[in-house]
PDB file of N, CA and C in Angstrom:
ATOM      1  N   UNK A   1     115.292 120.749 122.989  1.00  0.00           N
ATOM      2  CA  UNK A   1     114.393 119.642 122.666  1.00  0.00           C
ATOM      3  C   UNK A   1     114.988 118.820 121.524  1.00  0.00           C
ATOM      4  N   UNK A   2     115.009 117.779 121.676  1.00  0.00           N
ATOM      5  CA  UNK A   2     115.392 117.066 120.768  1.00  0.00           C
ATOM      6  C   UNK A   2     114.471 116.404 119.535  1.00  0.00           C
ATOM      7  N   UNK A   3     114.662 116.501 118.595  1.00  0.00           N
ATOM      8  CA  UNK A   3     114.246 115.874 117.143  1.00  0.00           C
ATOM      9  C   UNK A   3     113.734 114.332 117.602  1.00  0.00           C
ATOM     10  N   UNK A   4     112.125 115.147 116.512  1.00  0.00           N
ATOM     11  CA  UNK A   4     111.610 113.490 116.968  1.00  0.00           C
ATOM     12  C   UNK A   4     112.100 112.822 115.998  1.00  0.00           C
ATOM     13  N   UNK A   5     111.783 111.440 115.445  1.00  0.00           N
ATOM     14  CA  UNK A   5     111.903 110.626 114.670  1.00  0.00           C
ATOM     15  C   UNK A   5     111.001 110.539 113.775  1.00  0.00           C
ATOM     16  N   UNK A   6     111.406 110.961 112.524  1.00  0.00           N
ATOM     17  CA  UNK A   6     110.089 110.625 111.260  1.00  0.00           C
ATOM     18  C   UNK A   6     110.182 109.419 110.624  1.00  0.00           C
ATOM     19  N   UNK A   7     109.202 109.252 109.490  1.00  0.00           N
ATOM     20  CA  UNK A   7     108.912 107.913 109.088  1.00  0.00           C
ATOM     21  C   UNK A   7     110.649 107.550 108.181  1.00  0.00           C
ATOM     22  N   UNK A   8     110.817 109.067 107.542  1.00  0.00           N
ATOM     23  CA  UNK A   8     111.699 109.067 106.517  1.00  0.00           C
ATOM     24  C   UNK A   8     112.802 108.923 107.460  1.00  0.00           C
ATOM     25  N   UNK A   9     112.916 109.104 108.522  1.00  0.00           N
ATOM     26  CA  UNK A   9     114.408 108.680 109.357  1.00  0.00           C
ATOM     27  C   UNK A   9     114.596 107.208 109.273  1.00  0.00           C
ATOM     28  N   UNK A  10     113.270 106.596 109.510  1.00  0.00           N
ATOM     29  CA  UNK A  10     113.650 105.161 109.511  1.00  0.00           C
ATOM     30  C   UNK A  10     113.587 104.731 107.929  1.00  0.00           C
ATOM     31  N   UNK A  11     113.155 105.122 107.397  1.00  0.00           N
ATOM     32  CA  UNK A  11     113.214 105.118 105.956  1.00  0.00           C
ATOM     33  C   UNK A  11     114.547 104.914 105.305  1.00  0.00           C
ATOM     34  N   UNK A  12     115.465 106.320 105.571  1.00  0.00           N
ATOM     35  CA  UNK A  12     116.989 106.216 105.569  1.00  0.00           C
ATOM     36  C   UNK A  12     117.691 104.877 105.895  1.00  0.00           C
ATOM     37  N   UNK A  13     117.190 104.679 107.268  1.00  0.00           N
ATOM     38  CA  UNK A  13     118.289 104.112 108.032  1.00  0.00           C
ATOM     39  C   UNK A  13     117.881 102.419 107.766  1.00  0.00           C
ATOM     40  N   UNK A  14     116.473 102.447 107.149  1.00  0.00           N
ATOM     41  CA  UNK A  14     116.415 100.813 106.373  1.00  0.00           C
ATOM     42  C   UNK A  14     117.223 100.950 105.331  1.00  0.00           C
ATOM     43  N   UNK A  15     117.021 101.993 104.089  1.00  0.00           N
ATOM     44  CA  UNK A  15     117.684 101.806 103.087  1.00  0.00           C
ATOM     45  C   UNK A  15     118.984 101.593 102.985  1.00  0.00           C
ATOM     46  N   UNK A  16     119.801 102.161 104.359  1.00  0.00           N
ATOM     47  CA  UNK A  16     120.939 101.999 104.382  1.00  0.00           C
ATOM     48  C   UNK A  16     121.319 100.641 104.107  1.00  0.00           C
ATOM     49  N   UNK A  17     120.646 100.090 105.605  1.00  0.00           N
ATOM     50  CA  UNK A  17     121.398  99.003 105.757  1.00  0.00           C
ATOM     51  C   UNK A  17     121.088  97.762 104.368  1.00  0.00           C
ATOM     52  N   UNK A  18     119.989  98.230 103.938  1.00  0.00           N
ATOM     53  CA  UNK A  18     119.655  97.250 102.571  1.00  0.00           C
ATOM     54  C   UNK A  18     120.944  97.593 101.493  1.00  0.00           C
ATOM     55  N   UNK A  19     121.604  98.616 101.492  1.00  0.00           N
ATOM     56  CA  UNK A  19     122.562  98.725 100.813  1.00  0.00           C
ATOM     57  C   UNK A  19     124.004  98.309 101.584  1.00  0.00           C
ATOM     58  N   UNK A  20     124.031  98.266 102.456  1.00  0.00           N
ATOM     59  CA  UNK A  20     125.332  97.508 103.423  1.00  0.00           C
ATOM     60  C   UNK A  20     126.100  98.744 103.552  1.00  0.00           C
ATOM     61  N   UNK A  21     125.708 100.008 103.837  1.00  0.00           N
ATOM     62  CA  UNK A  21     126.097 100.804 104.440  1.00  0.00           C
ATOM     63  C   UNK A  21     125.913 100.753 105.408  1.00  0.00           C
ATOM     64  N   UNK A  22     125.178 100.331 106.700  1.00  0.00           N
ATOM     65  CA  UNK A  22     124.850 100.591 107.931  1.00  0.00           C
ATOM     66  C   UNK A  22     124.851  98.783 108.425  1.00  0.00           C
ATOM     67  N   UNK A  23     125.679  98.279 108.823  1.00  0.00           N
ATOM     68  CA  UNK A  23     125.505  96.447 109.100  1.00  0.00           C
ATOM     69  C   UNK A  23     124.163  96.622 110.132  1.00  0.00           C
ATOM     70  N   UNK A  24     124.146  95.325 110.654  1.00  0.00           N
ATOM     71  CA  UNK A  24     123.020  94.809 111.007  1.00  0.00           C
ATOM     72  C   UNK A  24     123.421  95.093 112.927  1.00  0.00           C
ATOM     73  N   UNK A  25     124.341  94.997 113.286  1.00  0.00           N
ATOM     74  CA  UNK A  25     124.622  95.203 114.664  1.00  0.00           C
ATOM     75  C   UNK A  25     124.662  97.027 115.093  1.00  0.00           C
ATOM     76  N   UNK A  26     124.907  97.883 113.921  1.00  0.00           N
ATOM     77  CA  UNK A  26     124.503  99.261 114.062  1.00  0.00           C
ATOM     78  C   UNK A  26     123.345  99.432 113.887  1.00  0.00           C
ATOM     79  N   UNK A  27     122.701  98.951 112.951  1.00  0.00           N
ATOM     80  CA  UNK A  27     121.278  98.947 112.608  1.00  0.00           C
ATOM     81  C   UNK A  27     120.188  98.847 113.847  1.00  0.00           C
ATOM     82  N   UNK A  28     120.565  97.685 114.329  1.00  0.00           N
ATOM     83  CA  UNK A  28     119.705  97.352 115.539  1.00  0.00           C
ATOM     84  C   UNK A  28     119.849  98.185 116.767  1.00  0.00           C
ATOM     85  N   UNK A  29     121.601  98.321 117.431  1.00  0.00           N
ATOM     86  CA  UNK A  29     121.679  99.658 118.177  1.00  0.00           C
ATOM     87  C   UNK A  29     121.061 100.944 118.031  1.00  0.00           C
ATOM     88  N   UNK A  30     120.915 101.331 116.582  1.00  0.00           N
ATOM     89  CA  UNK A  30     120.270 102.000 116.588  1.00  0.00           C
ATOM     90  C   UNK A  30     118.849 102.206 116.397  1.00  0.00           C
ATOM     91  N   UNK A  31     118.071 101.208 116.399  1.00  0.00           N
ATOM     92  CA  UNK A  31     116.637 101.192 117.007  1.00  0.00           C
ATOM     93  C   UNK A  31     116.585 101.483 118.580  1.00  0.00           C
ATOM     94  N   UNK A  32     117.330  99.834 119.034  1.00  0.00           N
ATOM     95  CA  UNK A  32     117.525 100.416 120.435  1.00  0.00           C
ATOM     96  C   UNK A  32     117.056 101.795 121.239  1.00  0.00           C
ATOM     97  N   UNK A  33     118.176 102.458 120.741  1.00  0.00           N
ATOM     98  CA  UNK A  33     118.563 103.543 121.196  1.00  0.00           C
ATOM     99  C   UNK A  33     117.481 104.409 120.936  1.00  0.00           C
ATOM    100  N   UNK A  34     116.921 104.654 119.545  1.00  0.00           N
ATOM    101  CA  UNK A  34     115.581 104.820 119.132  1.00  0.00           C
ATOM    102  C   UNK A  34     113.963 104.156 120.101  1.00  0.00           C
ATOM    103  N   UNK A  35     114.233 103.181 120.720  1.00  0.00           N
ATOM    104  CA  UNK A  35     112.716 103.046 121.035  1.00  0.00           C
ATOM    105  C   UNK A  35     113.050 103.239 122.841  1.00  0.00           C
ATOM    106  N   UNK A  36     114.133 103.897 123.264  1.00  0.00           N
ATOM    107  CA  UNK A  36     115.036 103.930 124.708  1.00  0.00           C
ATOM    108  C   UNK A  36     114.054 105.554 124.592  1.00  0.00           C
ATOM    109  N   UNK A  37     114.275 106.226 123.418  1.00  0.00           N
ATOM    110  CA  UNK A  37     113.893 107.423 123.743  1.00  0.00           C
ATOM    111  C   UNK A  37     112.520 108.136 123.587  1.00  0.00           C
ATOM    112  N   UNK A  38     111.835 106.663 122.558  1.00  0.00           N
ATOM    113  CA  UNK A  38     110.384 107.344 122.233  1.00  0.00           C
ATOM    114  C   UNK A  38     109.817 108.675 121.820  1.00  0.00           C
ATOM    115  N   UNK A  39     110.884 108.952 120.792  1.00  0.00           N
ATOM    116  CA  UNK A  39     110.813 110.120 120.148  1.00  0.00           C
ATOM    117  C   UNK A  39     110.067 110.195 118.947  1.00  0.00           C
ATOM    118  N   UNK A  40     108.679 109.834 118.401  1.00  0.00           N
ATOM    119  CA  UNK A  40     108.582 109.780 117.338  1.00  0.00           C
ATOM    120  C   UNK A  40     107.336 110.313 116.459  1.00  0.00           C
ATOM    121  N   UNK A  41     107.452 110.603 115.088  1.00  0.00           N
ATOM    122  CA  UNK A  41     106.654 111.985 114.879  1.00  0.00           C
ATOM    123  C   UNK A  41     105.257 111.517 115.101  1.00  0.00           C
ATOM    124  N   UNK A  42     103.960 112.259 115.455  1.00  0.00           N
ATOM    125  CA  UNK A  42     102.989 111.423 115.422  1.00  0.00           C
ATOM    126  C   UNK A  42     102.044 111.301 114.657  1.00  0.00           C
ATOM    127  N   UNK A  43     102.582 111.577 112.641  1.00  0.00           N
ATOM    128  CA  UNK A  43     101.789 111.446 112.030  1.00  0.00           C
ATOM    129  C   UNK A  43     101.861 109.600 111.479  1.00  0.00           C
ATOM    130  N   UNK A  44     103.306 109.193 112.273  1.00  0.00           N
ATOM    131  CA  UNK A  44     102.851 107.611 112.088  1.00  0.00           C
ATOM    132  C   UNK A  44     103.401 107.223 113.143  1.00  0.00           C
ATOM    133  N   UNK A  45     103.343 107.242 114.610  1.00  0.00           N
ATOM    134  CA  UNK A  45     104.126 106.964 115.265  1.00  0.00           C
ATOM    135  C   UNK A  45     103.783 105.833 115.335  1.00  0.00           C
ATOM    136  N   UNK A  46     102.774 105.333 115.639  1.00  0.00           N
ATOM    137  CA  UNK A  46     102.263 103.591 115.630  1.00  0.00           C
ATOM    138  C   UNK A  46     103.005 102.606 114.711  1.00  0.00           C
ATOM    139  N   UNK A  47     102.868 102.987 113.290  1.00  0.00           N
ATOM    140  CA  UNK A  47     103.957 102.199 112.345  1.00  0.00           C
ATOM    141  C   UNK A  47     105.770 102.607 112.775  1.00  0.00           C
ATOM    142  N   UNK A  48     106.126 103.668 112.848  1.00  0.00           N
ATOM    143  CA  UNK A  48     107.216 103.845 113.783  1.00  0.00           C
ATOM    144  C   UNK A  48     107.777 103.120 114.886  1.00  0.00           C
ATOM    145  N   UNK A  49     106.919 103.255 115.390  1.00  0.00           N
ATOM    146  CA  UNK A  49     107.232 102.565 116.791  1.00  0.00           C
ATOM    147  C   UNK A  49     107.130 100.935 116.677  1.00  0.00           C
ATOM    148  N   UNK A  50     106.087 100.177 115.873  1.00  0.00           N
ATOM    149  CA  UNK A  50     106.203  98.749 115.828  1.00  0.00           C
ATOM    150  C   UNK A  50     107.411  98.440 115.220  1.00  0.00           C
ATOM    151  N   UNK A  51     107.344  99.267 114.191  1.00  0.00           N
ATOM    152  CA  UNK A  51     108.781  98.662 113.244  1.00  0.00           C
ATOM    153  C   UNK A  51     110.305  98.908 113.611  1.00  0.00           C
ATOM    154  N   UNK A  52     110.192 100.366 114.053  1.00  0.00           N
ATOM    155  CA  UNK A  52     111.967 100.744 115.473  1.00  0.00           C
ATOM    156  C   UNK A  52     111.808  99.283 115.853  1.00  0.00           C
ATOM    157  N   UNK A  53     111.002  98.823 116.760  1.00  0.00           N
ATOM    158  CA  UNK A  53     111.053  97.640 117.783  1.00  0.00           C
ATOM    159  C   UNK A  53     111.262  96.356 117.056  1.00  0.00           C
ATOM    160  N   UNK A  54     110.497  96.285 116.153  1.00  0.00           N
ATOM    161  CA  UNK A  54     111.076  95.033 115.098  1.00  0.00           C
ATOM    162  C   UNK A  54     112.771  94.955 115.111  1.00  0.00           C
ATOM    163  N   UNK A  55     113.070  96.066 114.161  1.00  0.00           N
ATOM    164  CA  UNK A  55     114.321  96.408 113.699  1.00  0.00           C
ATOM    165  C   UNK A  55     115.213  95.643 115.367  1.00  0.00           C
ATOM    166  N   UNK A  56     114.725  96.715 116.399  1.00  0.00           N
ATOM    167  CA  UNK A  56     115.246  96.260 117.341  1.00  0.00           C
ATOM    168  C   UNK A  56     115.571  94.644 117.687  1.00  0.00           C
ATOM    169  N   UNK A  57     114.988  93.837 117.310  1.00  0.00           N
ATOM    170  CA  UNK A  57     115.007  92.332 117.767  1.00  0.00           C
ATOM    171  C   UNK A  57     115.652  91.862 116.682  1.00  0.00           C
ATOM    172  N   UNK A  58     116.576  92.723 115.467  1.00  0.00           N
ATOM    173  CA  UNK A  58     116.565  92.007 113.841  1.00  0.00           C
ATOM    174  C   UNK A  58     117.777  91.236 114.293  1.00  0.00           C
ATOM    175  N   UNK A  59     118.797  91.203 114.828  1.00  0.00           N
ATOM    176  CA  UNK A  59     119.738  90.093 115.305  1.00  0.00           C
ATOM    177  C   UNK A  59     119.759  89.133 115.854  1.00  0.00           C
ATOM    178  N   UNK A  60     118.616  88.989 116.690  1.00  0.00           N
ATOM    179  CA  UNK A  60     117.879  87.432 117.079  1.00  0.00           C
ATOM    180  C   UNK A  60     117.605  86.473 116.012  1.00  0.00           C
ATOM    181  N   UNK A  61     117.848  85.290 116.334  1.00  0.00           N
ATOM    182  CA  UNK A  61     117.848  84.025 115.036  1.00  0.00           C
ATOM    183  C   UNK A  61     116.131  83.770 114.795  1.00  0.00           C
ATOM    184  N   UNK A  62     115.145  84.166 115.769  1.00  0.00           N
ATOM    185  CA  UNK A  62     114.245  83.996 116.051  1.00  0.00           C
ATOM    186  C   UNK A  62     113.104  84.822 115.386  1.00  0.00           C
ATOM    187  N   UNK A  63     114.316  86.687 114.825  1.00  0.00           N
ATOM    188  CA  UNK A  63     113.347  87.578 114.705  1.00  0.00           C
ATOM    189  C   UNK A  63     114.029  88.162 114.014  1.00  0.00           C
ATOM    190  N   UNK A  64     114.730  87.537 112.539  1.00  0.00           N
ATOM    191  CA  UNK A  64     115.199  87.949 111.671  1.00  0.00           C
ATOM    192  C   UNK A  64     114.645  88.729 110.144  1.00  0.00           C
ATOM    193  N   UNK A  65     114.945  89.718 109.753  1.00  0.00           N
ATOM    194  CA  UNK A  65     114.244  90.641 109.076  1.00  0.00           C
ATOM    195  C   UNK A  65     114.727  89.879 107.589  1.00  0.00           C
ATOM    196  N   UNK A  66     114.247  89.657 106.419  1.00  0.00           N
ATOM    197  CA  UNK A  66     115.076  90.207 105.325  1.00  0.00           C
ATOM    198  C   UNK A  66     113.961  91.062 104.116  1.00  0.00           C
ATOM    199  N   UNK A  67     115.275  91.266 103.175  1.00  0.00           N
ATOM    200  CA  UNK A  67     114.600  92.273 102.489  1.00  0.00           C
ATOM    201  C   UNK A  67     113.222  92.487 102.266  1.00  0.00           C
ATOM    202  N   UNK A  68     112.534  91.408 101.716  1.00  0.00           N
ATOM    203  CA  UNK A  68     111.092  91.711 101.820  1.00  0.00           C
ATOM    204  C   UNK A  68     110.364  92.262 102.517  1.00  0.00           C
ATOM    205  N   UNK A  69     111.302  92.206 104.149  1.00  0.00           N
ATOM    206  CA  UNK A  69     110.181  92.794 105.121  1.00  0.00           C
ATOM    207  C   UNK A  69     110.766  94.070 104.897  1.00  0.00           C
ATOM    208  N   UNK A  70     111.411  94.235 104.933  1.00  0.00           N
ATOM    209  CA  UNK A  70     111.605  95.890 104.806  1.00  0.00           C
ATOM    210  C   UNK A  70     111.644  96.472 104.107  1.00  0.00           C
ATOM    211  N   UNK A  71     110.907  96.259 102.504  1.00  0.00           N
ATOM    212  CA  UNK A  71     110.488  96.547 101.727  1.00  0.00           C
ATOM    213  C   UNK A  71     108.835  96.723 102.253  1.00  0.00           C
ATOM    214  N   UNK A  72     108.236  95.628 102.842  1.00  0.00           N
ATOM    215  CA  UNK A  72     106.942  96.008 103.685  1.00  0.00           C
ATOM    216  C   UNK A  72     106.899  97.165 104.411  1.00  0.00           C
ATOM    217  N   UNK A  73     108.185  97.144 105.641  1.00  0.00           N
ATOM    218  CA  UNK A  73     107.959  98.218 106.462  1.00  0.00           C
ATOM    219  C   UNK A  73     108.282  99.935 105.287  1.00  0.00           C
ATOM    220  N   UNK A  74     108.856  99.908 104.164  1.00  0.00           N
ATOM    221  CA  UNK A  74     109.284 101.187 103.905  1.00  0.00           C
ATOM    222  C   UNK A  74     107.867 101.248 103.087  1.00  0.00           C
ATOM    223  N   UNK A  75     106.374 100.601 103.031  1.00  0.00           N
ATOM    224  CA  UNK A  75     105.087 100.607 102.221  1.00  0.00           C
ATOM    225  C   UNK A  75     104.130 101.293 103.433  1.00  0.00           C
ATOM    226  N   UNK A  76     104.668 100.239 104.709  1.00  0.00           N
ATOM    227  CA  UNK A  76     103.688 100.928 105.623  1.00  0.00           C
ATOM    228  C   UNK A  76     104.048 102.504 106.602  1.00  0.00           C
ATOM    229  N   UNK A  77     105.447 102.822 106.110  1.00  0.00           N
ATOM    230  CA  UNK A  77     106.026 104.431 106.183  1.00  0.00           C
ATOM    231  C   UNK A  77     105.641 105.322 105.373  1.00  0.00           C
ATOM    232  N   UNK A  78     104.689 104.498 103.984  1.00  0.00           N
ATOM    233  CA  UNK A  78     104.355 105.486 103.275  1.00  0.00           C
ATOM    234  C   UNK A  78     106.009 106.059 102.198  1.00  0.00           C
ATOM    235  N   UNK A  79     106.982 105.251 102.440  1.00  0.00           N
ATOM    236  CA  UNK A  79     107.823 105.926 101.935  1.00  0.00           C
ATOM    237  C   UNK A  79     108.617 105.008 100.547  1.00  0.00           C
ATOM    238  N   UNK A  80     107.757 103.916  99.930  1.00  0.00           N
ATOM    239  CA  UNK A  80     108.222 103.035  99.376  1.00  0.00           C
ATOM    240  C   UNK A  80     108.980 103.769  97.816  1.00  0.00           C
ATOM    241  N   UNK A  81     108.342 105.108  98.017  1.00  0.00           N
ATOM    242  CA  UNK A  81     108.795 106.215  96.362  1.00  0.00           C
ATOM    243  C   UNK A  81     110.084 105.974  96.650  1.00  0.00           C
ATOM    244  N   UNK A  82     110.578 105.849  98.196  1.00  0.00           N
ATOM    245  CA  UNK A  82     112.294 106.315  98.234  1.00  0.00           C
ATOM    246  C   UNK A  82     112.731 105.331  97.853  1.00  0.00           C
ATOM    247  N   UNK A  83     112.486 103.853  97.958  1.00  0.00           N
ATOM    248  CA  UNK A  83     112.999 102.540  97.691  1.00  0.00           C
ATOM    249  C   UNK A  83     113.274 102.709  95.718  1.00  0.00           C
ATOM    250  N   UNK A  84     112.309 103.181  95.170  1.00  0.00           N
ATOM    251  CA  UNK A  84     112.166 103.561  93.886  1.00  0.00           C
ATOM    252  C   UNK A  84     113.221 104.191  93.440  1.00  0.00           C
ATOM    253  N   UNK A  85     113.522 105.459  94.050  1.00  0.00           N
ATOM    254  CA  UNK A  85     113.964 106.243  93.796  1.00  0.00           C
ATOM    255  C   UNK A  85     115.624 105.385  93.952  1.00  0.00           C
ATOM    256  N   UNK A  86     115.567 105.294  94.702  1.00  0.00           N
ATOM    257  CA  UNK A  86     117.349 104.596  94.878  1.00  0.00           C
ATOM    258  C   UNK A  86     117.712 103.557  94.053  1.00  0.00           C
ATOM    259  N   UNK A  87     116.492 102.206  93.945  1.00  0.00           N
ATOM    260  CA  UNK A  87     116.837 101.612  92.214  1.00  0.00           C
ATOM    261  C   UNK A  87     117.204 102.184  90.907  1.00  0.00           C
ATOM    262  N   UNK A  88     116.487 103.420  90.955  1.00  0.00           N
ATOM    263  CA  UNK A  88     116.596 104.209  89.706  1.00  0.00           C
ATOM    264  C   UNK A  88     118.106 105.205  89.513  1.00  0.00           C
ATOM    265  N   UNK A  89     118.262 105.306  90.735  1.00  0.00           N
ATOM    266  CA  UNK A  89     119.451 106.032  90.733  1.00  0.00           C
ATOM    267  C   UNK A  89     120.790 105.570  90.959  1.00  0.00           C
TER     268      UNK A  89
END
């Protein structure tokens, strides 16, 4: 069985790319690939799942993310301590 997806996975994998570890064309593949499999935990899968799919469209000129929003989405993961935590560190 494979590992679902928690909030803090996408958590990671925003923070990454907010740090330019992860570009924006991996980033999005990997939503993709993420909402292909609908794996996700279900103590938020609803915020999970809207925001994978966001992420998913973030290379469209139409449906472009920036930081602010994903500073939103890492509030509505419940995981905004980690955003904290990585300024501080």
């Amino acid at each position: 069985m494979e590992k679902e997806l928690t909030r803090y996975d996408v958590a990671d994998r925003i923070l990454e790319h907010l740090h330019g570890s992860l570009s924006l064309e991996d980033f999005v593949a990997w939503a993709n690939n993420e909402i292909a499999d609908m794996r996700f935990a279900d103590d938020k899968f609803d915020e999970i799942a809207e925001i994978v799919s966001r992420i998913g469209v973030a290379d469209k000129s139409d449906f472009e993310l920036g930081e602010e929003q994903y500073r939103v989405f890492l509030v509505q993961l419940g995981c905004e301590e980690m955003l904290a935590a990585q300024s501080a560190g």
